[in-house]
Protein backbone atom coordinates (compact mmCIF):
# COMPACT_ATOMS: atom_id res chain seq x y z
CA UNK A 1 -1.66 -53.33 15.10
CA UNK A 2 1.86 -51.47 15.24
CA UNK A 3 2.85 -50.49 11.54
CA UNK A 4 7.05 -51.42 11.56
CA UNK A 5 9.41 -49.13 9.30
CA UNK A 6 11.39 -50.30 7.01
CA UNK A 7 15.46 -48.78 7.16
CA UNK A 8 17.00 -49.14 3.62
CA UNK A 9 20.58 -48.46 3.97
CA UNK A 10 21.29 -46.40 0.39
CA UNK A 11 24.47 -44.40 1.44
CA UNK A 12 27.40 -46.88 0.02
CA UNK A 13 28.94 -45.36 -3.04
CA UNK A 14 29.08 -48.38 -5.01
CA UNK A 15 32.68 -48.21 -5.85
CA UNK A 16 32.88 -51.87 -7.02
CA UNK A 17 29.88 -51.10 -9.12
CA UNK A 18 31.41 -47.98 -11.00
CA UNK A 19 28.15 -45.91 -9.96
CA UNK A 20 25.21 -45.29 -7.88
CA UNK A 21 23.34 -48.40 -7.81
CA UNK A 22 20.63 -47.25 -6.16
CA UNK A 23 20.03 -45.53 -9.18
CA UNK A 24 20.15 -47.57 -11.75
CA UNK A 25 17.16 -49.23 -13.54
CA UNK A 26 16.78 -52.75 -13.87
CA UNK A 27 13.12 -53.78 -14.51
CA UNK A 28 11.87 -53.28 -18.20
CA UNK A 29 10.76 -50.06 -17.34
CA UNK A 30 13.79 -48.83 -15.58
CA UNK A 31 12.53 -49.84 -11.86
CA UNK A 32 15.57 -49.94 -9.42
CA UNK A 33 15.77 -52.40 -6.78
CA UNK A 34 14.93 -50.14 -4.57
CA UNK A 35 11.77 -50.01 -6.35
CA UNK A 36 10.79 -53.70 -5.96
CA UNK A 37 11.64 -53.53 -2.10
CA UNK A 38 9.44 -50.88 -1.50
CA UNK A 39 6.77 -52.25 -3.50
CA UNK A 40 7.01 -55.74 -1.30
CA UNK A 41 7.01 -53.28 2.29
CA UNK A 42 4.05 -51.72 1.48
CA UNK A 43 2.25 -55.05 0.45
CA UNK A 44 3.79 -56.74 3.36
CA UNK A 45 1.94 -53.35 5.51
CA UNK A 46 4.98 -51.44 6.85
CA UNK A 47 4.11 -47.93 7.57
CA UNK A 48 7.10 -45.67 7.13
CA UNK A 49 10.07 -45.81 4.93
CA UNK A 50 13.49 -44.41 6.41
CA UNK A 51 16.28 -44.06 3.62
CA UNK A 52 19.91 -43.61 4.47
CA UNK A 53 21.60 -41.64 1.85
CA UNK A 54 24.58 -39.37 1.21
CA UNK A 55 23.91 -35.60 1.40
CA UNK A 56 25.60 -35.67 -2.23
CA UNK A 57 22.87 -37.04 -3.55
CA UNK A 58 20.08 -36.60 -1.85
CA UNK A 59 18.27 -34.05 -3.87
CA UNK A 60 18.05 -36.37 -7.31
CA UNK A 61 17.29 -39.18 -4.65
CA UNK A 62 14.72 -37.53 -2.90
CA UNK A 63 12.94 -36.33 -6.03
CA UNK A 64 13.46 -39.85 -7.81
CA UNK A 65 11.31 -41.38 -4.51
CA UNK A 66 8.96 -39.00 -4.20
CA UNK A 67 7.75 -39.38 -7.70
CA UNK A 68 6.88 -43.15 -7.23
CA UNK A 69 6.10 -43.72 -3.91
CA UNK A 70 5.02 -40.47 -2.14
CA UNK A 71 1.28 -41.05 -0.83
CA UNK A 72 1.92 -44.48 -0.67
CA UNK A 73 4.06 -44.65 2.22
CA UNK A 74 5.45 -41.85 4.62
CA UNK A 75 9.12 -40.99 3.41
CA UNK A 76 11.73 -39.59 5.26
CA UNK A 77 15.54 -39.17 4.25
CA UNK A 78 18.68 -39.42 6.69
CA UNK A 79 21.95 -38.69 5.96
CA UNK A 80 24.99 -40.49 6.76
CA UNK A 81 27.87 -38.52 7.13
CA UNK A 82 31.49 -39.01 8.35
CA UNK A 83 31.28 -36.07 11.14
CA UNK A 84 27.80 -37.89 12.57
CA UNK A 85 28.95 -39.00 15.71
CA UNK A 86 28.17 -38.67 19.22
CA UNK A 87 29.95 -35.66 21.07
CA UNK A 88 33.08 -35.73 22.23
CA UNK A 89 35.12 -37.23 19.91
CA UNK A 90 37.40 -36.06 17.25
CA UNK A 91 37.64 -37.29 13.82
CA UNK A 92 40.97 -38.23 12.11
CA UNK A 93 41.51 -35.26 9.17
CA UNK A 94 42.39 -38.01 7.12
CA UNK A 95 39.41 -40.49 6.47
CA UNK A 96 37.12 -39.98 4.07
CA UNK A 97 34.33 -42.43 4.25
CA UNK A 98 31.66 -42.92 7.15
CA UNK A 99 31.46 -45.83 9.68
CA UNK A 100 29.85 -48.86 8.49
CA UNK A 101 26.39 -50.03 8.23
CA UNK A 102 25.48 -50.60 12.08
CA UNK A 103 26.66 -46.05 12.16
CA UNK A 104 24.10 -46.06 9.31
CA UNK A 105 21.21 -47.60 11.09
CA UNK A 106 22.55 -45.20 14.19
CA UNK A 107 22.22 -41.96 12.45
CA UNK A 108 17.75 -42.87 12.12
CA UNK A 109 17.68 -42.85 16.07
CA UNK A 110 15.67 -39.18 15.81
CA UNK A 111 13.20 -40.60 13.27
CA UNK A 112 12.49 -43.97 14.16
CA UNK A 113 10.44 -44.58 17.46
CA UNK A 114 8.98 -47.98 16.43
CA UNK A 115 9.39 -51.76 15.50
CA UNK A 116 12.00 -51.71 12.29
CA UNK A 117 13.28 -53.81 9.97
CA UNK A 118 16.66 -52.73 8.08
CA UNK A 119 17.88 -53.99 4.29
CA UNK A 120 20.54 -52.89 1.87
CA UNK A 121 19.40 -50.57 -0.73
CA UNK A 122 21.23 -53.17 -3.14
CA UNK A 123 19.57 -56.32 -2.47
CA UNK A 124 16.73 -57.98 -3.47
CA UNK A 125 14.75 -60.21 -0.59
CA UNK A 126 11.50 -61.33 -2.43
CA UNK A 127 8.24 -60.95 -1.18
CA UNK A 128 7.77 -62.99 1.53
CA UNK A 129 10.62 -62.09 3.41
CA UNK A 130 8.85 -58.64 3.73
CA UNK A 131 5.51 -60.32 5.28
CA UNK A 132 8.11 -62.16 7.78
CA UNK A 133 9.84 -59.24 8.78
CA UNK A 134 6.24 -57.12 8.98
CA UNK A 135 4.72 -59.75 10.99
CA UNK A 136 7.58 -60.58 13.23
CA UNK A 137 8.05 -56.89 14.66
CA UNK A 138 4.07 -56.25 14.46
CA UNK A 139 2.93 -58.95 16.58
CA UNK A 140 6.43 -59.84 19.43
CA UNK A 141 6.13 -58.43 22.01
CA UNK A 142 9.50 -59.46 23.44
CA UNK A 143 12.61 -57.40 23.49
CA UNK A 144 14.14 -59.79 20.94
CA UNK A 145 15.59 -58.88 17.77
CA UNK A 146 15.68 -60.87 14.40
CA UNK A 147 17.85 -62.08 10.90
CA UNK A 148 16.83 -63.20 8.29
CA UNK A 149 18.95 -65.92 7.02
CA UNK A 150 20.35 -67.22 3.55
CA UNK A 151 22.18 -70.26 2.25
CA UNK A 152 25.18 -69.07 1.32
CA UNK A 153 25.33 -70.41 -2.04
CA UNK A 154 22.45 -68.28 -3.12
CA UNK A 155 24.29 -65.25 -2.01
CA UNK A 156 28.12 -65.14 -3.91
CA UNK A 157 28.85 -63.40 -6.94
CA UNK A 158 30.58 -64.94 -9.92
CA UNK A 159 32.17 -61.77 -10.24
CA UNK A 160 33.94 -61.16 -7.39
CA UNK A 161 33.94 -61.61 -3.55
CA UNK A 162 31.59 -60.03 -1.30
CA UNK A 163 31.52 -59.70 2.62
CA UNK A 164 28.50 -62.11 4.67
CA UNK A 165 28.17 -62.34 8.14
CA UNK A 166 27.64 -66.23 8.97
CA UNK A 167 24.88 -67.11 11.17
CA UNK A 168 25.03 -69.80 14.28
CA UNK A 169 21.96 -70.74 16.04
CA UNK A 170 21.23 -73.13 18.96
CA UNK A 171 17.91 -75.44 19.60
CA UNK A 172 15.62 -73.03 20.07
CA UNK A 173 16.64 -71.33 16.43
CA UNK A 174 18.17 -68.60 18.39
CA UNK A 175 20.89 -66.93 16.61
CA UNK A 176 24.28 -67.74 19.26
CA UNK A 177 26.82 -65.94 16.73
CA UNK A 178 27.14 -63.52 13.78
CA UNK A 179 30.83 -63.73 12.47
CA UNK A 180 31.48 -61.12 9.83
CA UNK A 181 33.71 -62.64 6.56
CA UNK A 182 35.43 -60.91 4.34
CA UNK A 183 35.80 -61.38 0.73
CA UNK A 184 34.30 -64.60 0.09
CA UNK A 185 34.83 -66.37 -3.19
CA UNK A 186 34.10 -69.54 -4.56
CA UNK A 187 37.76 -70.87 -5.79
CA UNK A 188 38.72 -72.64 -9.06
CA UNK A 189 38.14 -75.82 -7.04
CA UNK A 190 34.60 -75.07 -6.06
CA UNK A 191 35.31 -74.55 -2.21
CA UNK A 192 34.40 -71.57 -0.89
CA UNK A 193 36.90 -69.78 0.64
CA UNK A 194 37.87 -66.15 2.55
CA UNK A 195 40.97 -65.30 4.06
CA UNK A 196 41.61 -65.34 8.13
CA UNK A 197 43.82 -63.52 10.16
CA UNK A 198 46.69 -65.34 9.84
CA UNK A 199 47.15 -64.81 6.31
CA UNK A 200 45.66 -68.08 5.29
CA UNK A 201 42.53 -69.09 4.62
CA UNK A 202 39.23 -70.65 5.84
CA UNK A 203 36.53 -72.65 4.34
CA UNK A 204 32.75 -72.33 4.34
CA UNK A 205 29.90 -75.01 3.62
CA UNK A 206 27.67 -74.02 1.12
CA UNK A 207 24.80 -74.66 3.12
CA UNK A 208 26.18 -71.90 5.85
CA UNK A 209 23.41 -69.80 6.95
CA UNK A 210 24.63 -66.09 6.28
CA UNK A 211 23.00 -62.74 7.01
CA UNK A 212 22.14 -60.58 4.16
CA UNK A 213 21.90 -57.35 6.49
CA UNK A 214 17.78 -58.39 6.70
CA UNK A 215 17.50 -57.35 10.15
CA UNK A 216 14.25 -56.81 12.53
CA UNK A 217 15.17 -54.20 15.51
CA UNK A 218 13.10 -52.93 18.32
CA UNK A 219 14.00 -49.18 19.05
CA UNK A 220 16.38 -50.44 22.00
CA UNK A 221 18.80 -50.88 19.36
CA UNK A 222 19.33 -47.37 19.23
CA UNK A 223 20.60 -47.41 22.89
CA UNK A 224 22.30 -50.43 22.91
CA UNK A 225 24.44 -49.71 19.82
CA UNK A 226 25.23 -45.52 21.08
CA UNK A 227 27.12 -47.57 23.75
CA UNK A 228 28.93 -49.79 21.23
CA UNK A 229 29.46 -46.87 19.03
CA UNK A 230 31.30 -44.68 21.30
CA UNK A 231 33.30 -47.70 22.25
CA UNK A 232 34.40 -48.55 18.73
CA UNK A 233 35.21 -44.82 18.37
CA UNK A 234 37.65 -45.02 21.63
CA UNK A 235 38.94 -48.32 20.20
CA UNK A 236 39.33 -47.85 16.52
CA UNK A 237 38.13 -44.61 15.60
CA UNK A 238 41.37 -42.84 14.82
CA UNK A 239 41.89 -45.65 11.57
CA UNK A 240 41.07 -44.63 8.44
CA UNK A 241 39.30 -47.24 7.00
CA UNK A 242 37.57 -49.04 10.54
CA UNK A 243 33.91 -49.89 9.84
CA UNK A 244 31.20 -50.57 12.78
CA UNK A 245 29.19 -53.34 11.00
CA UNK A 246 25.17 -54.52 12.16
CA UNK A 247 26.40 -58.43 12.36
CA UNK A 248 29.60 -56.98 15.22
CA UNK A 249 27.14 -54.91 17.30
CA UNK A 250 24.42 -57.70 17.16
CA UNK A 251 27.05 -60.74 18.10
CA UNK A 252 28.19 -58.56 20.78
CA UNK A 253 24.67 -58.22 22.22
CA UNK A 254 24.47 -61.98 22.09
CA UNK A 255 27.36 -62.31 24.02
CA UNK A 256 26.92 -60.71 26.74
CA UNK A 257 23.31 -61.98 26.74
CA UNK A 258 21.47 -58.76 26.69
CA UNK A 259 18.64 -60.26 24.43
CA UNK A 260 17.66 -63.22 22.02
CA UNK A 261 18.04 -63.09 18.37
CA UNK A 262 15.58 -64.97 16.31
CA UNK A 263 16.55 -66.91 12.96
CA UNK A 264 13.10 -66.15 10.83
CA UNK A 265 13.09 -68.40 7.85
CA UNK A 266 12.06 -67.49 4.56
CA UNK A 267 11.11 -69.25 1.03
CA UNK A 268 12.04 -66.47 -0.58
CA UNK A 269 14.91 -65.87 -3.31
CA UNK A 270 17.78 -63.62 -2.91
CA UNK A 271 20.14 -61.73 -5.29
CA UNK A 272 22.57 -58.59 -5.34
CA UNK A 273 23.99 -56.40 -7.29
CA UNK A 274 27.98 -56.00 -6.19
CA UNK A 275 29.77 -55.82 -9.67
CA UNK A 276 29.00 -54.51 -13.42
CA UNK A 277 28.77 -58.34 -14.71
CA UNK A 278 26.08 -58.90 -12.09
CA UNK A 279 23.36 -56.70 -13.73
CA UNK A 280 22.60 -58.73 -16.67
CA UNK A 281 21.92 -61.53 -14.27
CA UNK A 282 19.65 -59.28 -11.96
CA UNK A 283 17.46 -58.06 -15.18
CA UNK A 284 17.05 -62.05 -16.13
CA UNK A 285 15.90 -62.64 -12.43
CA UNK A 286 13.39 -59.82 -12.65
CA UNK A 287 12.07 -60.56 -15.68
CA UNK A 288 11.49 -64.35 -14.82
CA UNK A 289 9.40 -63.00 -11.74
CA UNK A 290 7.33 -60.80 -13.38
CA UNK A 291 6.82 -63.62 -16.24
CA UNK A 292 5.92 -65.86 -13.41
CA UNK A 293 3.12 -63.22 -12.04
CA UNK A 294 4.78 -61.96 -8.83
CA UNK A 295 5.06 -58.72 -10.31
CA UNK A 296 3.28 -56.55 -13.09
CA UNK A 297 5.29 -55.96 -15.91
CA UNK A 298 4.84 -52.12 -14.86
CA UNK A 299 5.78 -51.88 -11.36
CA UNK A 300 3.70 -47.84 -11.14
């Protein structure tokens, strides 16, 4: 049976945080969330871990992984970097950040030569969305890719807004459309709300099934999205703050029907970390699990 890799996209810099959240401890014995998703992958059987990272921080990040999970799982650390792009183009002298989160999934194309799944270093999926993912990309053998999908209302902050890409699928739970949205918020009238293009704004069910960047890839993504890539760099890549998101490459392969896109479904829980104020709330969450036996109260 094929062994999938897991992608945890770990490069963001957490600036509505106020620090490196991949970093920071939130079990009772200072486990990150990174931690717990790791922990799940290597239950669920995954093989390899791939980690996209800044080269800033790579050393304490590197050493900080190691220590827990080396000999458990094969590691392997990518960085995502600004100047990472395919030849040919120039960058503007003025930006500063990299390219988005479908870029970071790009820059693993020289490491990852099997089934994959990708997640955000931030979020935690719960355990069985870990044995979906495994046993999705282990046992298809179709050229179709994969989402796992939330209610919507499990995944907004009280804190703040965040940014989901909503989900459509048709009959045969085939994903038709992935519409990225842009600082969501539940308003003081309990609709939830982010704002369109034509300075207004548009509302969204609570029920809407959203992506949570749980993704299952085959390696053709790598292909596929090198010809997006250099077409979003023709298009937009002279802006400063233009971002080449996962849910945008994926819709686009939908579109111009160059595969399927399964909607896996999942009984698991989700929560995130996106502000300060959320931690508290992420500790309580971890502690009911581990009071509730899904987890030892010492995670190594």
């Amino acid at each position: 049976m094929i062994k999938p890799t897991l992608v945890v996209l770990a490069a963001g810099m957490g600036s509505r945080y106020g620090k490196l959240k991949q970093m920071d401890g939130f079990g009772p014995n200072g486990e990150t969330i990174i931690d717990y998703s790791i922990h799940d992958a290597i239950e669920a059987g995954f093989g390899k871990v791939v980690f996209i990272i800044r080269e800033y921080f790579k050393e304490a990040f590197q050493t900080s992984m190691d220590s827990k999970f080396a000999g458990k799982i094969d590691l392997v650390y990518v960085t995502q970097e600004l100047n990472n792009i395919p030849s040919g183009f120039q960058l503007n002298p003025e930006r500063e950040k990299p390219w988005g989160t479908a870029h970071a999934v790009w820059v693993a194309k020289d490491v990852v030569n099997e089934p994959f799944a990708v997640i955000n270093a931030d979020d935690f999926y719960g355990t069985e969305s870990y044995k979906v993912l495994h046993d999705y990309l282990a046992n298809d053998t179709s050229e179709n890719y994969a989402v796992v999908a939330y209610h919507l209302k499990n995944t907004l902050s009280d804190h703040g807004t965040v940014n989901r890409g909503v989900c459509y699928s048709d009959e045969n739970n085939h994903l038709t459309k992935v519409v990225e949205c842009t600082k969501i918020q539940r308003e003081a009238d309990g609709i939830v709300r982010f704002p369109n293009e034509n300075g207004g704004k548009d509302e969204l069910k609570d029920n809407t099934l959203v992506s949570m960047n749980m993704w299952a890839f085959k390696p053709s993504y790598f292909e596929h999205v090198n010809e997006q890539f250099e077409e979003f760099l023709k298009t937009a890549g002279h802006e400063l703050k233009s971002e080449f998101y996962i849910p945008s490459a994926v819709d686009k392969l939908i579109g111009d029907k160059v595969l399927n896109v399964d909607v896996l479904d999942t009984d698991s829980s989700w929560f995130g970390v996106t502000y300060q104020e959320d931690k508290p709330i992420v500790i309580e969450k971890l502690n009911a699990l581990i009071s509730a036996g899904a987890y030892p109260q010492k995670l190594f």
